[in-house]
C-alpha atoms as a PDB file:
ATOM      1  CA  UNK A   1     104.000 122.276  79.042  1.00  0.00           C
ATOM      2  CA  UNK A   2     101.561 123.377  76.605  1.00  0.00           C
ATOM      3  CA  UNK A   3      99.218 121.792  74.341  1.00  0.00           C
ATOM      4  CA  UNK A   4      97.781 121.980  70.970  1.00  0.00           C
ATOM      5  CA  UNK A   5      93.402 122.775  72.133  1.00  0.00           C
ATOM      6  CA  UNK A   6      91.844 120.369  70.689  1.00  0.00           C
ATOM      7  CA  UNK A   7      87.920 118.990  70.155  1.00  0.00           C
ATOM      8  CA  UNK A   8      87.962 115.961  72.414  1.00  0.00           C
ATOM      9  CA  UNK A   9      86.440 113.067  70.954  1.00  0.00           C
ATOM     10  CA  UNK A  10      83.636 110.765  72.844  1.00  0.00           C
ATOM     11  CA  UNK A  11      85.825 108.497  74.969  1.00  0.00           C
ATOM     12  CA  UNK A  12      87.393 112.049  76.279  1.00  0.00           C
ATOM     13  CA  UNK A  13      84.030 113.560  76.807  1.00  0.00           C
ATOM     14  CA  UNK A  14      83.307 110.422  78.691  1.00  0.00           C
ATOM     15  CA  UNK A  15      86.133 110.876  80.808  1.00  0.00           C
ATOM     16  CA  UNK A  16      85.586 114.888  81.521  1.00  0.00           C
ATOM     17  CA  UNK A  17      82.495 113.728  82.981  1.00  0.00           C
ATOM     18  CA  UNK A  18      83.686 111.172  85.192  1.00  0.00           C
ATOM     19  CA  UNK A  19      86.288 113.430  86.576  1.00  0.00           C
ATOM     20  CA  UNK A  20      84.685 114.962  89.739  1.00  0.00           C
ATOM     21  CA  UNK A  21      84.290 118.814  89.766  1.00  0.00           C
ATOM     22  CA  UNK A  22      87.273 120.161  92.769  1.00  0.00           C
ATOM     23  CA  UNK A  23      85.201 121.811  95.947  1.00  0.00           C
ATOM     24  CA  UNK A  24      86.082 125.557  95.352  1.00  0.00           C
ATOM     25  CA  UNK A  25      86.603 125.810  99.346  1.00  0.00           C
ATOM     26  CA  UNK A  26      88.955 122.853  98.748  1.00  0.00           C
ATOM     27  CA  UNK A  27      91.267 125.094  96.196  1.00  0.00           C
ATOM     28  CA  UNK A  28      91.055 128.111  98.450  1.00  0.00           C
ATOM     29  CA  UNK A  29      92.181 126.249 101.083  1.00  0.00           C
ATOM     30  CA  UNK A  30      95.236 124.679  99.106  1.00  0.00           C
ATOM     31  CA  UNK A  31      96.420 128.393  97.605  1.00  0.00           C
ATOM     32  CA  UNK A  32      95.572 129.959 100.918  1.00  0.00           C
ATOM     33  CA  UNK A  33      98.289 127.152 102.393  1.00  0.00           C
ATOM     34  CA  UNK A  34     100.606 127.858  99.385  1.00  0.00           C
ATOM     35  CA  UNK A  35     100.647 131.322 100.166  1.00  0.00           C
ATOM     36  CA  UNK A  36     101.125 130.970 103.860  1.00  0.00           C
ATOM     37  CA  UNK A  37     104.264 128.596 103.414  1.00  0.00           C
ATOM     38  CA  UNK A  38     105.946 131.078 100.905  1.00  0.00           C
ATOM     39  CA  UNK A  39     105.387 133.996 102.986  1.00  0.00           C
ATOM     40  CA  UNK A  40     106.955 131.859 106.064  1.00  0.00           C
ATOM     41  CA  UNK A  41     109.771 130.981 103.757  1.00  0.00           C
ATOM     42  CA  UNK A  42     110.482 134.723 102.943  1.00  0.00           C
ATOM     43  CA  UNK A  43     110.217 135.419 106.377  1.00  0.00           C
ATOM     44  CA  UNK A  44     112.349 132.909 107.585  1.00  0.00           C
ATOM     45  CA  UNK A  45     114.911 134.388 104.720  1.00  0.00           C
ATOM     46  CA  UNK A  46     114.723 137.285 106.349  1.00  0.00           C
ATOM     47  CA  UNK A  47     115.461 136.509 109.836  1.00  0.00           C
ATOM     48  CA  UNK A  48     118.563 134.154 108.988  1.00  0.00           C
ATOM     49  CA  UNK A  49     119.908 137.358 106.730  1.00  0.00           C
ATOM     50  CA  UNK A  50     119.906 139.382 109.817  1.00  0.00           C
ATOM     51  CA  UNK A  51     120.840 137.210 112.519  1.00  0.00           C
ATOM     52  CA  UNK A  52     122.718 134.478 110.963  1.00  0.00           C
ATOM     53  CA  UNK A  53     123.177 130.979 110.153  1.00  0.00           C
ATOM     54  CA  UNK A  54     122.949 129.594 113.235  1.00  0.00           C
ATOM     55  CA  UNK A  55     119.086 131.402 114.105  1.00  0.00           C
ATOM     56  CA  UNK A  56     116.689 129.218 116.204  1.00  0.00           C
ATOM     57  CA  UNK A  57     113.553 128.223 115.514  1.00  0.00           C
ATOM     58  CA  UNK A  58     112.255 130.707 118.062  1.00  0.00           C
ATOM     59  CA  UNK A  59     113.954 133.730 117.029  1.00  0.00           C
ATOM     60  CA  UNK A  60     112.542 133.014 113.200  1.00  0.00           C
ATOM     61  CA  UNK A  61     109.296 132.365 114.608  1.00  0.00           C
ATOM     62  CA  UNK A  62     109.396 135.710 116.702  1.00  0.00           C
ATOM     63  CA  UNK A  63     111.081 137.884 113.514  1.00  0.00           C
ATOM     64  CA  UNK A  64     107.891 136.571 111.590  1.00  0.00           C
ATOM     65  CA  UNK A  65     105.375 137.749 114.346  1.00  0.00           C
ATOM     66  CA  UNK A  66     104.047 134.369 114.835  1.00  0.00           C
ATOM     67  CA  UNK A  67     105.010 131.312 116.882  1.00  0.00           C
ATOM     68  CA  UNK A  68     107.174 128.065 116.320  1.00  0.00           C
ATOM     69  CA  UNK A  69     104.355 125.592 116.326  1.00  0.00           C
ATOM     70  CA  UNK A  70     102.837 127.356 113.108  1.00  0.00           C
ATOM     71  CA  UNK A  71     106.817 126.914 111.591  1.00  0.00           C
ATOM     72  CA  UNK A  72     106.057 123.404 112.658  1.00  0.00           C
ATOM     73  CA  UNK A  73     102.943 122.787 111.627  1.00  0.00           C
ATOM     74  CA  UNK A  74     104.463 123.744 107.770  1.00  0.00           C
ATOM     75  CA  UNK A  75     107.879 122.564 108.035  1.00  0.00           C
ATOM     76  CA  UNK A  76     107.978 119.315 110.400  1.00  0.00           C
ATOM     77  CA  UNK A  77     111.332 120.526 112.091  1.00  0.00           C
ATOM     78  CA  UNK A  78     114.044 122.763 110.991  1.00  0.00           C
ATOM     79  CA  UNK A  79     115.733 120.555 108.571  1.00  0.00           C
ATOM     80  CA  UNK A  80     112.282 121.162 106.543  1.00  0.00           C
ATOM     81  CA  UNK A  81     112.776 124.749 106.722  1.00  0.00           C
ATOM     82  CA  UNK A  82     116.094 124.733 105.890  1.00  0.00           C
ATOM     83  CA  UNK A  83     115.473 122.736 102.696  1.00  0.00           C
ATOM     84  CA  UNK A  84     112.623 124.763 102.031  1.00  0.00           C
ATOM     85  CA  UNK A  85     114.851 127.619 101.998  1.00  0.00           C
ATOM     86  CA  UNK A  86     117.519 125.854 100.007  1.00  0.00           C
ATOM     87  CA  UNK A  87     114.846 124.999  97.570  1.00  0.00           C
ATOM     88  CA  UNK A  88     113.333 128.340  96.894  1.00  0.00           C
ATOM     89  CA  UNK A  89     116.791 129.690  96.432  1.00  0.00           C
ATOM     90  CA  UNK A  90     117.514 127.397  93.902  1.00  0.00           C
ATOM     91  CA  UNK A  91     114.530 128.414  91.868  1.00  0.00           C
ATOM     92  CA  UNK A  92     115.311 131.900  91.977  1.00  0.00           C
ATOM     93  CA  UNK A  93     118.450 130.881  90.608  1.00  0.00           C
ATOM     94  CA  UNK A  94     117.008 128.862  87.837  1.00  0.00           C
ATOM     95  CA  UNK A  95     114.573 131.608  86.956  1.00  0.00           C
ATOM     96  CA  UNK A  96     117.640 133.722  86.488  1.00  0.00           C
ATOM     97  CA  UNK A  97     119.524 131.441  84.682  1.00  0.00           C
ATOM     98  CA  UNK A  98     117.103 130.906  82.129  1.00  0.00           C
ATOM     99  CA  UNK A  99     116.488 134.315  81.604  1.00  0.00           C
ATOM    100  CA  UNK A 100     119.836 134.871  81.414  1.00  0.00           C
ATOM    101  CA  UNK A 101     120.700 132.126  79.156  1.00  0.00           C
ATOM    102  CA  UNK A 102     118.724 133.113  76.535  1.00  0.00           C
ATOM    103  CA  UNK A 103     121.402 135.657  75.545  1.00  0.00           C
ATOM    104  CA  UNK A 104     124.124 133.445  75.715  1.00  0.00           C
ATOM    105  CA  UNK A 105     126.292 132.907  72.777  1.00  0.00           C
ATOM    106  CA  UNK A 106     127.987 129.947  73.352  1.00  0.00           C
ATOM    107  CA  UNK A 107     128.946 127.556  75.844  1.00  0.00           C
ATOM    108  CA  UNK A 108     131.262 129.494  77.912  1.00  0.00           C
ATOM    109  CA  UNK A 109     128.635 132.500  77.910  1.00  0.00           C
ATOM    110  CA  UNK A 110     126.336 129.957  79.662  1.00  0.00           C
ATOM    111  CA  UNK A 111     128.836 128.317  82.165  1.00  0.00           C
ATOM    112  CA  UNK A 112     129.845 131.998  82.720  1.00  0.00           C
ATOM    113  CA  UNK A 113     126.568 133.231  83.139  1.00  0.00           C
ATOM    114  CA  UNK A 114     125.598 130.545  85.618  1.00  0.00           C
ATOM    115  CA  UNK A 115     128.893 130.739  87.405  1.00  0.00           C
ATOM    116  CA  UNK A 116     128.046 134.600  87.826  1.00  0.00           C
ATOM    117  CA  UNK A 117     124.759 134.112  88.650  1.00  0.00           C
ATOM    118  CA  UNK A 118     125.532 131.840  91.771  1.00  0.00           C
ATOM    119  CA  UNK A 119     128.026 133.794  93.243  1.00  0.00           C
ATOM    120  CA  UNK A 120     125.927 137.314  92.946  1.00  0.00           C
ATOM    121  CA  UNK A 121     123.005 135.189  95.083  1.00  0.00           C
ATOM    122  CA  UNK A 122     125.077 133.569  97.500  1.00  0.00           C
ATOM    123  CA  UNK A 123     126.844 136.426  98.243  1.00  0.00           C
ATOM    124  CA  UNK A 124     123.377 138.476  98.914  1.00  0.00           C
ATOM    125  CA  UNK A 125     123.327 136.973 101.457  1.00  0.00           C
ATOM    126  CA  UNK A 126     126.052 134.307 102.791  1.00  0.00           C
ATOM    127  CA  UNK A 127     124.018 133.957 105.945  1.00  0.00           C
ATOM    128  CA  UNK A 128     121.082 132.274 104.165  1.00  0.00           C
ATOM    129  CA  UNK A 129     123.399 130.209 101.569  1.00  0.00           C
ATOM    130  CA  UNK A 130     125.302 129.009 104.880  1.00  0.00           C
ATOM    131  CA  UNK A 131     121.775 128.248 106.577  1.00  0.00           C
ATOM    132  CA  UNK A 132     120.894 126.310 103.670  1.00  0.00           C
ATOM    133  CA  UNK A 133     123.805 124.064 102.838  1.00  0.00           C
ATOM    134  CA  UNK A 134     124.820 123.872 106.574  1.00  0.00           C
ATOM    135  CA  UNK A 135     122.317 119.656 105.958  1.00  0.00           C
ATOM    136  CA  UNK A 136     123.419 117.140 103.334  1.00  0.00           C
ATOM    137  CA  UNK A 137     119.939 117.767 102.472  1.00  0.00           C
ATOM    138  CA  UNK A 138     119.982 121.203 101.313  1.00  0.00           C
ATOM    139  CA  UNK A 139     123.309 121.093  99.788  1.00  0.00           C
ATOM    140  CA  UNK A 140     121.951 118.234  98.012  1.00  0.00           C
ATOM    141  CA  UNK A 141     119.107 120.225  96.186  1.00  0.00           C
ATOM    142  CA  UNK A 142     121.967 122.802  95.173  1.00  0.00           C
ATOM    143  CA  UNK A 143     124.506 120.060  93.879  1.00  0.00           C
ATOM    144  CA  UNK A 144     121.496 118.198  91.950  1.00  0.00           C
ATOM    145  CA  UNK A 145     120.110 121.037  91.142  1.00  0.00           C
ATOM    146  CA  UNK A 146     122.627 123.201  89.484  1.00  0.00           C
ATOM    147  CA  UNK A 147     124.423 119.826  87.947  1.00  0.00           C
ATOM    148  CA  UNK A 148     121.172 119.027  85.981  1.00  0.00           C
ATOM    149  CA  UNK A 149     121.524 122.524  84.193  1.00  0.00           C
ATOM    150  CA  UNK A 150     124.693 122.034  83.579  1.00  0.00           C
ATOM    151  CA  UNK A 151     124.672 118.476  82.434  1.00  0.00           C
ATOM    152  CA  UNK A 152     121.593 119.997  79.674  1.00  0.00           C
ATOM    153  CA  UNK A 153     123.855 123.141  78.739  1.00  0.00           C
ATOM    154  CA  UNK A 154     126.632 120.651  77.832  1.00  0.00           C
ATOM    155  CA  UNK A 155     124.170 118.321  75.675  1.00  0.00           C
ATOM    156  CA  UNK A 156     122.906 120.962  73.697  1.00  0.00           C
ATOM    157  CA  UNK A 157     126.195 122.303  72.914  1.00  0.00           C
ATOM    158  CA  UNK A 158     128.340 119.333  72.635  1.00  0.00           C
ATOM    159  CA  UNK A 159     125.944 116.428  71.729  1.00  0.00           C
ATOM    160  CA  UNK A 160     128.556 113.475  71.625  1.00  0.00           C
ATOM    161  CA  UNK A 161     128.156 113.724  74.920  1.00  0.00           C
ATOM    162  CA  UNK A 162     124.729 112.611  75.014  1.00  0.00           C
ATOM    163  CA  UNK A 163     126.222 109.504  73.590  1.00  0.00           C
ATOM    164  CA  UNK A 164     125.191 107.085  76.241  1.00  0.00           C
ATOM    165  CA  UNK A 165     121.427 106.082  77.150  1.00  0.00           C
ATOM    166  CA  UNK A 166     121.877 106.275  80.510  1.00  0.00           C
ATOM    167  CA  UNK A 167     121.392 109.515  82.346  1.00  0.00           C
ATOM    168  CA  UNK A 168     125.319 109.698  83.737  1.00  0.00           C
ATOM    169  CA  UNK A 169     126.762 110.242  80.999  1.00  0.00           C
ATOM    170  CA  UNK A 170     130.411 112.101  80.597  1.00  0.00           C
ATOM    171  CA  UNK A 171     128.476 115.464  80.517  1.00  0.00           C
ATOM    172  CA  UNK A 172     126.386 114.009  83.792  1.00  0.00           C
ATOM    173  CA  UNK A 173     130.384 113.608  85.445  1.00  0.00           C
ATOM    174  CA  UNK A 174     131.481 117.137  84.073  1.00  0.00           C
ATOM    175  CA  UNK A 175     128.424 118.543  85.348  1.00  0.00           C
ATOM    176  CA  UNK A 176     129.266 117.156  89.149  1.00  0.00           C
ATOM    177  CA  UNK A 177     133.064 117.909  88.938  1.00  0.00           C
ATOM    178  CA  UNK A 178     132.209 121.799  87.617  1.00  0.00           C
ATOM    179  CA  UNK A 179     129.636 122.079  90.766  1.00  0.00           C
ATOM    180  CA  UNK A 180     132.302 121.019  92.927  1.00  0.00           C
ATOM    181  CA  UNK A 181     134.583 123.181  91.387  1.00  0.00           C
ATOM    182  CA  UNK A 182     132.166 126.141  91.102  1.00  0.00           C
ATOM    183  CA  UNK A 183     131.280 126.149  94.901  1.00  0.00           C
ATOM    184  CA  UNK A 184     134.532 125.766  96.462  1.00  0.00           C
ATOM    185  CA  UNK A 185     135.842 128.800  95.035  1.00  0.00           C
ATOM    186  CA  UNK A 186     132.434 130.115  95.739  1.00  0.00           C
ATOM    187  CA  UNK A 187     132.330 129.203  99.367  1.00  0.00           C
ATOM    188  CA  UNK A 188     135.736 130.858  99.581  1.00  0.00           C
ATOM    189  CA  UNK A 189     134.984 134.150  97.605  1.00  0.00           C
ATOM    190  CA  UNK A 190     131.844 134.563  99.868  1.00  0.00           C
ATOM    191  CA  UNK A 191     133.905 134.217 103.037  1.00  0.00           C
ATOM    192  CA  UNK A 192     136.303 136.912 102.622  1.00  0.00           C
ATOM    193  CA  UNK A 193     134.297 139.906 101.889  1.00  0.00           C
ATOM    194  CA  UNK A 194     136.333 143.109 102.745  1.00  0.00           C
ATOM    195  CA  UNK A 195     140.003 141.101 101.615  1.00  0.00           C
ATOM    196  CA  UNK A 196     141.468 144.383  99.898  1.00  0.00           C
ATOM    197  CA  UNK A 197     142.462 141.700  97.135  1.00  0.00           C
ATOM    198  CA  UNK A 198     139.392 140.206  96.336  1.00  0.00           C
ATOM    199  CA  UNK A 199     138.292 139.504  93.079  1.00  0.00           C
ATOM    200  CA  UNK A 200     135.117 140.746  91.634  1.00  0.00           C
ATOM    201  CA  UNK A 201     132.088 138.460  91.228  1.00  0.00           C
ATOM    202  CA  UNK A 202     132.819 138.928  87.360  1.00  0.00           C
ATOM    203  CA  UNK A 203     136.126 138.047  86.831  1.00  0.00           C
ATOM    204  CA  UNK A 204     136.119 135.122  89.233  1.00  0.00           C
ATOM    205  CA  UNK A 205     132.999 133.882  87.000  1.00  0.00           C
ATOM    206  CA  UNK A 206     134.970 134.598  83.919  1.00  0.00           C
ATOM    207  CA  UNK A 207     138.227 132.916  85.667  1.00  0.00           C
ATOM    208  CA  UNK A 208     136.042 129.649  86.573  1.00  0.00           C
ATOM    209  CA  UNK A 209     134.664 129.505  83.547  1.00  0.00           C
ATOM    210  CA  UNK A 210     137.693 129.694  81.417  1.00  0.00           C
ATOM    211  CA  UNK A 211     139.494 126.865  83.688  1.00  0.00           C
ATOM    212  CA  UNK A 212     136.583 124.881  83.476  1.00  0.00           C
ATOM    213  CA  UNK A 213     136.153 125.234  79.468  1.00  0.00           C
ATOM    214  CA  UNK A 214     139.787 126.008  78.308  1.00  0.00           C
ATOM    215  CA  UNK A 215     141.961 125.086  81.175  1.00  0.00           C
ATOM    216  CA  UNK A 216     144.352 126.751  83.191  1.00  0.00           C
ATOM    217  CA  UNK A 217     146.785 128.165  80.852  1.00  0.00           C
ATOM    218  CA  UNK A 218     144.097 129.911  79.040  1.00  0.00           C
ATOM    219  CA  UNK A 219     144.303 132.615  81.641  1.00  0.00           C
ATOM    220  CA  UNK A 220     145.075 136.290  80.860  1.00  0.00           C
ATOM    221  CA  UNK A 221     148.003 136.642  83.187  1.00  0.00           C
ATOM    222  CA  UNK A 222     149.433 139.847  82.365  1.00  0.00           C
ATOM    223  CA  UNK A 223     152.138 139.622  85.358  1.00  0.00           C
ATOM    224  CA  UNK A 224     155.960 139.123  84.814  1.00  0.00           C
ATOM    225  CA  UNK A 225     156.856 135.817  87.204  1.00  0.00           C
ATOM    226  CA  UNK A 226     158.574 137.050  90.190  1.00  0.00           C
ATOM    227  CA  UNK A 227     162.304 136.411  90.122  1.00  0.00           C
ATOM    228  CA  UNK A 228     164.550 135.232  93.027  1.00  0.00           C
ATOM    229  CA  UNK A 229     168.057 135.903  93.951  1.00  0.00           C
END
């Protein structure tokens, strides 16, 4: 968040001073670590992407050229990794979203967008979605994750919703029941990918979010109702 630069009176000048100076070899250390984690994450990406889900520690460690006791020495075990990997997915998303969202028109532009969005990255690369939901940890992050945009989408748009003090509100619940909604059909989309019949990513995203705005019935179904004899 930004702030306003300001001349800081004495009691803040007092302060400054007090405030020891960081050790420079201190804050190399600390980005050198940063850096060394991501690129470990992006490895470990990589390797579950072309092996699969169920990848061991040891053939991550060996795809990044290194060994499992560095993994380790970042992640604790492979639960860390995994939410880790969860986590930087869900940032990506994020990032996307709000760029994305910026465009939208309305509320169904936004739920449509985000709806879009998630099935595009999870089905990148099902492997790595799989290897990060596969702990109630890391399909934790997703679920809290994604709900919390949601639940401020709806707010913004629909502020009687925003009624209550409390945090779980009825856009709080809507938010929940539409990520439950979104990833089932997402989950099943991304597991059937040569089906002759399936849909595209955009008119799945465009189905979801019409049943989840409009309802059911608002779909454009252009086919006559088989008849039988």
């Amino acid at each position: 968040m930004f702030t306003n630069t300001t001349l800081p009176d004495t009691l803040s000048i007092v302060k400054m001073s007090a405030t020891p100076i960081p050790d420079g070899r201190n804050t190399r250390w600390d980005a050198h670590r940063r850096k060394r984690r991501n690129d470990l994450i992006r490895s470990a990406r990589a390797a579950v992407h072309i092996i699969g889900p169920e990848v061991s520690m040891e053939e991550i460690a060996n795809h990044a050229g290194t060994s499992k006791s560095v993994f380790y020495r970042y992640f604790e075990d492979k639960q860390g990794l995994q939410q880790a990997v969860a986590q930087a997915s869900i940032d990506f998303m994020e990032s996307e979203l709000k760029q994305a969202g910026k465009s939208a028109n309305s509320a169904h532009d936004g739920l449509n967008t985000m709806v879009l969005v998630y099935l595009k990255l999870a089905d990148s690369s099902p492997n790595v979605y799989n290897f990060s939901t596969a702990i109630p940890t890391g399909m934790a992050i997703f679920r809290e994750n994604m709900a919390s945009f949601l639940q401020r989408a709806v707010e913004n748009v629909l502020p009687q919703y925003k009624a209550q003090s409390m945090g779980r509100n009825l856009a709080y619940y809507w938010a929940i029941a539409a990520v439950g909604f979104v990833r089932a059909a997402g989950e099943e989309w991304i597991a059937e990918p040569h089906s002759p019949h399936r849909l595209s990513a955009e008119e799945l995203a465009r189905s979801i979010a019409d049943w989840l705005l409009l309802g059911i019935e608002s779909a454009d179904i252009t086919k006559e109702p088989t008849q039988e004899y």
